[in-house]
Protein backbone atom coordinates (compact mmCIF):
# COMPACT_ATOMS: atom_id res chain seq x y z
CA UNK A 1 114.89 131.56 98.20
CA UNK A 2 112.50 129.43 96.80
CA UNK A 3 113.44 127.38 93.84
CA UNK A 4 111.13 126.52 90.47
CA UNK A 5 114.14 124.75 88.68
CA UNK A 6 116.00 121.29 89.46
CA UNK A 7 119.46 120.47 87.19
CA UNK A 8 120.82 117.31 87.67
CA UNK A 9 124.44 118.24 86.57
CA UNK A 10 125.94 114.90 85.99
CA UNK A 11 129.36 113.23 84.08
CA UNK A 12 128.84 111.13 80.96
CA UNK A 13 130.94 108.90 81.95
CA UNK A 14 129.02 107.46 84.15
CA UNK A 15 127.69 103.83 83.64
CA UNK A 16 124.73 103.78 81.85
CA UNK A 17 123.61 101.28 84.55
CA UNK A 18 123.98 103.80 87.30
CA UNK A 19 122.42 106.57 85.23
CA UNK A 20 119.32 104.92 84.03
CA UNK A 21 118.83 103.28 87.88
CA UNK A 22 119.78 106.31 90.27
CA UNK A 23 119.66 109.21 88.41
CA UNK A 24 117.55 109.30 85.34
CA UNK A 25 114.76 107.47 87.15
CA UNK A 26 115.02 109.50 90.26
CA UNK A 27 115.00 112.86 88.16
CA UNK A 28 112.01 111.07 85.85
CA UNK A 29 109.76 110.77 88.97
CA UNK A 30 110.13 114.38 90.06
CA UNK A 31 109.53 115.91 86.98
CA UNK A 32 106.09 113.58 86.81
CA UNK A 33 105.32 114.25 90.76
CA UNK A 34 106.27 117.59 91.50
CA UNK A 35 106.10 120.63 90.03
CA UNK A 36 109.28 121.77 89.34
CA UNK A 37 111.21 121.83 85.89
CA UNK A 38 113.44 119.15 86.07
CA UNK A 39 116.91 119.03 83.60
CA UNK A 40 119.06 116.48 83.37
CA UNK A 41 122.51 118.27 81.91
CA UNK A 42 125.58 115.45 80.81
CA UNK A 43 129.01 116.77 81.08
CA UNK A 44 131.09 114.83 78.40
CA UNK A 45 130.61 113.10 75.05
CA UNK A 46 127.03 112.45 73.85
CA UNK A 47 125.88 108.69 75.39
CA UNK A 48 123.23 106.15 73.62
CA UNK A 49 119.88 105.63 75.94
CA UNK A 50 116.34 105.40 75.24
CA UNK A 51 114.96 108.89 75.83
CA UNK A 52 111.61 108.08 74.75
CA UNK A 53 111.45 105.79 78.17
CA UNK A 54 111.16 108.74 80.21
CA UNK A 55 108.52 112.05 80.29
CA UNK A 56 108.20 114.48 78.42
CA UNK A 57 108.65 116.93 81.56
CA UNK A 58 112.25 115.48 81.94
CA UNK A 59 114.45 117.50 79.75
CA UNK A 60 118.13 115.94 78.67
CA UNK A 61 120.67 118.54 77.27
CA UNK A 62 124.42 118.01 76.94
CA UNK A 63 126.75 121.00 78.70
CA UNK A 64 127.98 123.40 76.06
CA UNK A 65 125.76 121.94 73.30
CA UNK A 66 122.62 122.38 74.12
CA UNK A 67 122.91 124.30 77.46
CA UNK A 68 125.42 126.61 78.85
CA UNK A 69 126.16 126.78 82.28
CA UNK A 70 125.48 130.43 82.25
CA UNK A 71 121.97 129.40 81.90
CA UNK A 72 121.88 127.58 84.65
CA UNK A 73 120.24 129.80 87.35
CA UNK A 74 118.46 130.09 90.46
CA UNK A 75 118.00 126.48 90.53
CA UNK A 76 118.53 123.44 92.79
CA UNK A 77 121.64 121.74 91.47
CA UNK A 78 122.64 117.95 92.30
CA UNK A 79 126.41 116.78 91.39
CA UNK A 80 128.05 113.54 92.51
CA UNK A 81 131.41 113.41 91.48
CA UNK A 82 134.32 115.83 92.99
CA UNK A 83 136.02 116.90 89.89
CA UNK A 84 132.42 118.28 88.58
CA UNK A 85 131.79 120.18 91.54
CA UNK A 86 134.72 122.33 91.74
CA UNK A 87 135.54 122.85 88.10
CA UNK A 88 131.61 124.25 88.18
CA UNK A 89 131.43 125.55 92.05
CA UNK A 90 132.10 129.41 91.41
CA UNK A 91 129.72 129.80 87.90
CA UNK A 92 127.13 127.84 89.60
CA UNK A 93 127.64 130.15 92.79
CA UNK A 94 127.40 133.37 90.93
CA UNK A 95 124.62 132.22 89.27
CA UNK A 96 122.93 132.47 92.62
CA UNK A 97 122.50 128.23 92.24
CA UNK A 98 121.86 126.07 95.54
CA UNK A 99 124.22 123.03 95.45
CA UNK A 100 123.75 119.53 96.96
CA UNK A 101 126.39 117.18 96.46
CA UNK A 102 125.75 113.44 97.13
CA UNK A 103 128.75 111.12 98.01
CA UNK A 104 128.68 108.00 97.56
CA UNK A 105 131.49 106.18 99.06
CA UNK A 106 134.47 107.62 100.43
CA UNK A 107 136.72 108.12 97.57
CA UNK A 108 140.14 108.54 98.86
CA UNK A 109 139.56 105.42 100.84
CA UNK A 110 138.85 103.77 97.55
CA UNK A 111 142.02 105.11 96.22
CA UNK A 112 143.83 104.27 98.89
CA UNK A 113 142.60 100.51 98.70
CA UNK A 114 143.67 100.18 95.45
CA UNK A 115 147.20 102.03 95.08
CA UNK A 116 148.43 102.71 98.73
CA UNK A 117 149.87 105.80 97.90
CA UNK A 118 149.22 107.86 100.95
CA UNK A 119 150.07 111.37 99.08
CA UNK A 120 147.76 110.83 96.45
CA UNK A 121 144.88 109.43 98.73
CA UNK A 122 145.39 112.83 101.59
CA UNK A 123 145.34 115.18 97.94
CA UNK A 124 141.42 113.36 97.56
CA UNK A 125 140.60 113.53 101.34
CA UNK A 126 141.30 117.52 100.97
CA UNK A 127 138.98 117.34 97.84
CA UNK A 128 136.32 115.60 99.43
CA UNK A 129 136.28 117.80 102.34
CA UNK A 130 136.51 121.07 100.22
CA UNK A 131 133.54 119.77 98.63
CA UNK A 132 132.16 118.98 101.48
CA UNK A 133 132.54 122.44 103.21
CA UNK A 134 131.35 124.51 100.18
CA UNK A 135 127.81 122.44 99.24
CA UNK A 136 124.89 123.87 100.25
CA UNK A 137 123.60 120.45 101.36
CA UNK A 138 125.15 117.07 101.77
CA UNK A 139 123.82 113.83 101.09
CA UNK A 140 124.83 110.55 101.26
CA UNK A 141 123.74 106.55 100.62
CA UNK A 142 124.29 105.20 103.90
CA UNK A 143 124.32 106.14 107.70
CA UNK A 144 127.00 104.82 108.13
CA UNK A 145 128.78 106.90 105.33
CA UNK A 146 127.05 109.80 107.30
CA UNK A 147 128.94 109.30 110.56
CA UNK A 148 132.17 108.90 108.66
CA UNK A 149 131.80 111.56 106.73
CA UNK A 150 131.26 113.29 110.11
CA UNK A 151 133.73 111.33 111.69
CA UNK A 152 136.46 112.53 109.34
CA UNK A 153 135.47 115.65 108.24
CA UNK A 154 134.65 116.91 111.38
CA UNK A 155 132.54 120.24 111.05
CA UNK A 156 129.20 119.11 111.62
CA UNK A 157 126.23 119.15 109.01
CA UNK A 158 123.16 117.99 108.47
CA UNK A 159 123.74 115.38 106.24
CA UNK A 160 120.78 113.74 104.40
CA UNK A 161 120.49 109.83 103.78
CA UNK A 162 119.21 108.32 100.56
CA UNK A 163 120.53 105.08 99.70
CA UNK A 164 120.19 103.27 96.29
CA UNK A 165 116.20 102.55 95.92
CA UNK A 166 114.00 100.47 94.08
CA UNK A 167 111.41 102.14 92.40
CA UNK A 168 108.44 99.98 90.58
CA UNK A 169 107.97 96.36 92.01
CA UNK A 170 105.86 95.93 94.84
CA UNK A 171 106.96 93.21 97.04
CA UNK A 172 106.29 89.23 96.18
CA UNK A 173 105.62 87.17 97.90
CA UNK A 174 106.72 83.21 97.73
CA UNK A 175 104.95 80.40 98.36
CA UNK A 176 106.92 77.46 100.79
CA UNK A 177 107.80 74.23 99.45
CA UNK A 178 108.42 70.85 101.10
CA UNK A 179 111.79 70.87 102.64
CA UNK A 180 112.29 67.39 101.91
CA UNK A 181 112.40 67.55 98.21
CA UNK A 182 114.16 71.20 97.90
CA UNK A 183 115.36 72.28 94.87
CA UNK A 184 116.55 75.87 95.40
CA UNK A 185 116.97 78.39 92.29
CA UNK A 186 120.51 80.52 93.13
CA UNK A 187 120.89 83.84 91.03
CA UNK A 188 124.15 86.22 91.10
CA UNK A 189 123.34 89.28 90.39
CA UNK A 190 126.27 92.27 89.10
CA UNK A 191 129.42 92.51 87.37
CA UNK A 192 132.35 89.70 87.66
CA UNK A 193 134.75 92.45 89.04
CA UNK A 194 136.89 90.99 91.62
CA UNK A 195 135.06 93.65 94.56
CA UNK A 196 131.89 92.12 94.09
CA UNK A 197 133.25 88.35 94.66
CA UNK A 198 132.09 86.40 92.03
CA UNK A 199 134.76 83.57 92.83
CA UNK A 200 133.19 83.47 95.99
CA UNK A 201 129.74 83.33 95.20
CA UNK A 202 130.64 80.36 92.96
CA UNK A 203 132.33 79.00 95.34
CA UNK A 204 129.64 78.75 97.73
CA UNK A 205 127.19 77.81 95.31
CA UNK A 206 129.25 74.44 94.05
CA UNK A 207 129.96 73.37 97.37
CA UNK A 208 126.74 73.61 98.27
CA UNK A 209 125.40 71.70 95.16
CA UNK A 210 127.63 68.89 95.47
CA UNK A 211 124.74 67.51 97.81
CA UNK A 212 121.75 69.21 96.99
CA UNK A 213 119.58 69.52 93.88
CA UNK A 214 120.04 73.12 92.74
CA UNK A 215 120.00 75.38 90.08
CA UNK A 216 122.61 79.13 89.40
CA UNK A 217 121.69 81.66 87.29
CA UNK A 218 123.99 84.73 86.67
CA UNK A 219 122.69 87.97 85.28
CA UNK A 220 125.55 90.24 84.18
CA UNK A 221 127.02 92.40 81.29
CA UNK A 222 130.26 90.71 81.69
CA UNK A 223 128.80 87.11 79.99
CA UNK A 224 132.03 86.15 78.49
CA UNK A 225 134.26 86.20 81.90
CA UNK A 226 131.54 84.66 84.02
CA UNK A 227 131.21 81.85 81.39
CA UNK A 228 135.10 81.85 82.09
CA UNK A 229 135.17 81.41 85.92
CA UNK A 230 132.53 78.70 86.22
CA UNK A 231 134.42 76.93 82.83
CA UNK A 232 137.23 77.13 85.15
CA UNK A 233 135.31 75.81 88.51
CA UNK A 234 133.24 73.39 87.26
CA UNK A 235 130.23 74.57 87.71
CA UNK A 236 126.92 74.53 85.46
CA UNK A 237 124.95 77.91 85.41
CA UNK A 238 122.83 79.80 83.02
CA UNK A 239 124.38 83.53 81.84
CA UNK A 240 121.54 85.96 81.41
CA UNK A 241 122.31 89.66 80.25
CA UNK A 242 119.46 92.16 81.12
CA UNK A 243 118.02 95.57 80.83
CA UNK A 244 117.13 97.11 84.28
CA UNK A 245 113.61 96.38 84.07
CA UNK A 246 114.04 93.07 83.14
CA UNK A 247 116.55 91.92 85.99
CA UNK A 248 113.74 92.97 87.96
CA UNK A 249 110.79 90.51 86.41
CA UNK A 250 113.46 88.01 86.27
CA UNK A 251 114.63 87.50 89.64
CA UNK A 252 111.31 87.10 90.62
CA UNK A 253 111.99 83.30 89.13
CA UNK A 254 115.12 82.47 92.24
CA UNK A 255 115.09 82.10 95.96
CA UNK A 256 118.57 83.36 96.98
CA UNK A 257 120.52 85.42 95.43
CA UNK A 258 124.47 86.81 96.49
CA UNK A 259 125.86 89.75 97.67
CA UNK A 260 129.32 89.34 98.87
CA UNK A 261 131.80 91.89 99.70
CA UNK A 262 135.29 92.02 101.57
CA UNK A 263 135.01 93.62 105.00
CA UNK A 264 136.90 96.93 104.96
CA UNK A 265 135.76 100.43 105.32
CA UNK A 266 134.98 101.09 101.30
CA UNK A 267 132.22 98.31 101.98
CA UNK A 268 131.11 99.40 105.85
CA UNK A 269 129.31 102.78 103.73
CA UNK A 270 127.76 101.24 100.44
CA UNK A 271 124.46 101.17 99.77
CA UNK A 272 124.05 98.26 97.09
CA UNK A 273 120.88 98.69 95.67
CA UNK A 274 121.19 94.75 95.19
CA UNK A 275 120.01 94.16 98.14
CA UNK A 276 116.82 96.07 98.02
CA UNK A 277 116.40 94.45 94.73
CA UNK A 278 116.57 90.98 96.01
CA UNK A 279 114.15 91.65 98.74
CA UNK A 280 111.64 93.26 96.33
CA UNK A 281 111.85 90.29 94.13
CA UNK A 282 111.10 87.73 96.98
CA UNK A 283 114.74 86.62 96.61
CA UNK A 284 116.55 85.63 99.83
CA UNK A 285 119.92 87.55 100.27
CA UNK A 286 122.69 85.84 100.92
CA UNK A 287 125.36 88.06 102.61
CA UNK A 288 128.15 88.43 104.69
CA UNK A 289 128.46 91.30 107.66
CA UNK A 290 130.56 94.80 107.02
CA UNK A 291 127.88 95.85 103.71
CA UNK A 292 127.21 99.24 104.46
CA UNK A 293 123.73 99.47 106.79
CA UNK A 294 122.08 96.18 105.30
CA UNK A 295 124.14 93.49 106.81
CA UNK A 296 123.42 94.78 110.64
CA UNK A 297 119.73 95.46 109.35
CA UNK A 298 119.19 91.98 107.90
CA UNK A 299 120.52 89.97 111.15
CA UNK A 300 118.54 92.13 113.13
CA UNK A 301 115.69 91.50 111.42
CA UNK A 302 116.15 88.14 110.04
CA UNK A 303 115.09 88.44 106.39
CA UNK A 304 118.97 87.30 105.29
CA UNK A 305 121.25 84.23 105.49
CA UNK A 306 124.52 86.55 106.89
CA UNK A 307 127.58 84.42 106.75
CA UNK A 308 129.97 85.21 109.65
CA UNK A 309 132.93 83.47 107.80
CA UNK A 310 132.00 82.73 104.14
CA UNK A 311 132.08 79.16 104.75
CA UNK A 312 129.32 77.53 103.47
CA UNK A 313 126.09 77.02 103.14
CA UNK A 314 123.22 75.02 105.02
CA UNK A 315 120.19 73.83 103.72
CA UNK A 316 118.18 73.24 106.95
CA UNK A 317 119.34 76.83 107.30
CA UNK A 318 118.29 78.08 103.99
CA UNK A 319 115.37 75.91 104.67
CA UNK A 320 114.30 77.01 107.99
CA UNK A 321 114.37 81.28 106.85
CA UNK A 322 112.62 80.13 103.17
CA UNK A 323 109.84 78.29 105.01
CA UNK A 324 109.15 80.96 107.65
CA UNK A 325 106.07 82.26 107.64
CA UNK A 326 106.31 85.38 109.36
CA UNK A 327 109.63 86.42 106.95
CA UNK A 328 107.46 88.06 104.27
CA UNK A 329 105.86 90.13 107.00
CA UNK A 330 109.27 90.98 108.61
CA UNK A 331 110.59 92.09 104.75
CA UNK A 332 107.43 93.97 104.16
CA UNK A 333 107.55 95.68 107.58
CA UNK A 334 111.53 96.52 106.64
CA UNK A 335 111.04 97.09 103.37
CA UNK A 336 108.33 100.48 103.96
CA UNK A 337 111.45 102.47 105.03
CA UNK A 338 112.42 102.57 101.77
CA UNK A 339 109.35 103.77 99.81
CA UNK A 340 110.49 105.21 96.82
CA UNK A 341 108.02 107.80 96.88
CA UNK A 342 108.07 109.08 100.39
CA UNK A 343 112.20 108.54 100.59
CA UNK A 344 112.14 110.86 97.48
CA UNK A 345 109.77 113.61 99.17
CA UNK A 346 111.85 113.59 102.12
CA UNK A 347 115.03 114.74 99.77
CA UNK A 348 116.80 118.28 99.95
CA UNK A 349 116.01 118.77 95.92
CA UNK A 350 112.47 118.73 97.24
CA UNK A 351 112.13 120.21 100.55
């Protein structure tokens, strides 16, 4: 069956950071690019964002106030959370809809993680495989999510990968600097919840400025706990809080930025769409291994600093990747894999 109709059936609840970045955008540039008639439907209470940001084409609607699921027919439906999909699976089914659910992490690992309560994880795994069985199509942010999803799920399918893009900024490029007089411009990037390591990016950063001219910038929605933790630590650092597209100008201003994460399966299948954003920007990523596909990608091809063991950092080594002059070529070369555009035709809601 051919499809004229694409209903991006998604919870309120949803951070508005998430929405706007991965789902509003990506349903924006496909009612602009293609011709199909694209509907963004909220399940939930009404939320406040700037409609007027986005096309005309792009309808919003709010389920059972301005659209009915009834009326939701014959189209390509995308859903990315569990609880959505099966409450909706058999109207959407009779309706004669095509349904592609996207995971994006492996939830009853994440519950496990966080209550160790082995009945309550195995009653998610059977979720998440149910939903996995009855979807038309699968997709998912990482390859390695793919092969556990395959791994653990076992029936095979063909399982589509589209991690977290950038769309907008074309790459920049910076300019090298003496290495003898090197003051570097640090910038954290996220929310202060203990997952994305904070502590430890602060960490890193004041030991590392103890002997080196420097300066840390931290952009964030959580102002008043960062301004907390570096209170706390001692260290001096300027507390921006940003709208998507103006993280985006702004980190253009740093040369590395953090992205630190335990190592543990929840973390092996991410997709943080921080890194992509510090590459973009011409901000260096500082890492450590285990982050979904990125970490293996950026030793591989050298456009990181990957920390084996979170120790510290060195600034002949920070100097020797900022000054290379074949790195912006390596990123640039990396960074065509994930065109927005052609990543987006490549997509099940598409094809």
């Amino acid at each position: 069956m051919k499809y004229s109709n694409i209903v991006f059936l998604i919870s309120s609840k949803t951070l508005i950071g998430v929405l706007e970045s991965q789902v509003f955008k990506f349903a924006n540039h496909i009612a602009i690019n293609y011709d199909f008639k694209v509907k963004v439907v909220l399940c939930g209470d009404e939320i406040f964002f700037d409609k007027n940001s986005y096309s005309n084409k792009l309808e919003f609607h709010y389920l059972n106030k301005t659209i009915f699921i009834q009326e939701i027919k014959k189209c390509k439906v995308y859903i990315r959370t569990i609880d959505l999909f099966l409450k909706k699976y058999l109207q959407l089914k009779i309706q004669k809809n095509y349904l592609i659910y996207d995971f994006r992490a492996l939830l009853f690992v994440e519950s496990f993680s966080r209550r160790r309560n082995y009945l309550v994880s195995t009653l998610i795994f059977m979720l998440e495989m149910t939903t996995y069985l009855l979807a038309n199509q699968v997709s998912c942010v990482s390859e390695n999510l793919k092969n556990s999803l395959l791994k653990f799920f076992k029936l095979y399918k063909n399982i589509h990968v589209f991690p977290c893009l950038v769309s907008g900024p074309k790459l920049t490029k910076k300019s090298t600097r003496s290495s003898e007089s090197m003051d570097y411009n640090f910038v954290y990037l996220g929310s202060i919840s203990e997952w994305q390591k904070f502590d430890k990016a602060v960490n890193l950063y004041k030991d590392y400025s103890k002997n080196n001219n420097s300066s840390f910038t931290v952009i964030t929605k959580d102002k008043q706990k960062a301004l907390q933790i570096l209170k706390k630590k001692g260290v001096v650092g300027k507390i921006l809080s940003l709208n998507n597209n103006e993280v985006l100008n702004e980190l253009k201003k740093y040369d590395f930025g953090f992205l630190l994460r335990d190592v543990n399966l929840l973390n092996h299948v991410a997709s943080p769409i921080k890194f992509l954003e510090y590459l973009a920007c011409g901000v260096i990523p500082i890492m450590n291994i285990g982050i979904g596909d990125y970490s293996k990608d950026a030793l591989s091809n050298n456009i990181a600093i990957v920390l084996k063991n979170n120790k510290k950092l060195i600034k002949s080594d920070l100097s020797k990747l900022f000054n290379d002059t074949s790195y912006f070529s390596r990123v640039n070369n990396y960074y065509k894999s994930f065109d927005y555009d052609e990543n987006v035709k490549r997509h099940p809601l598409i094809n």
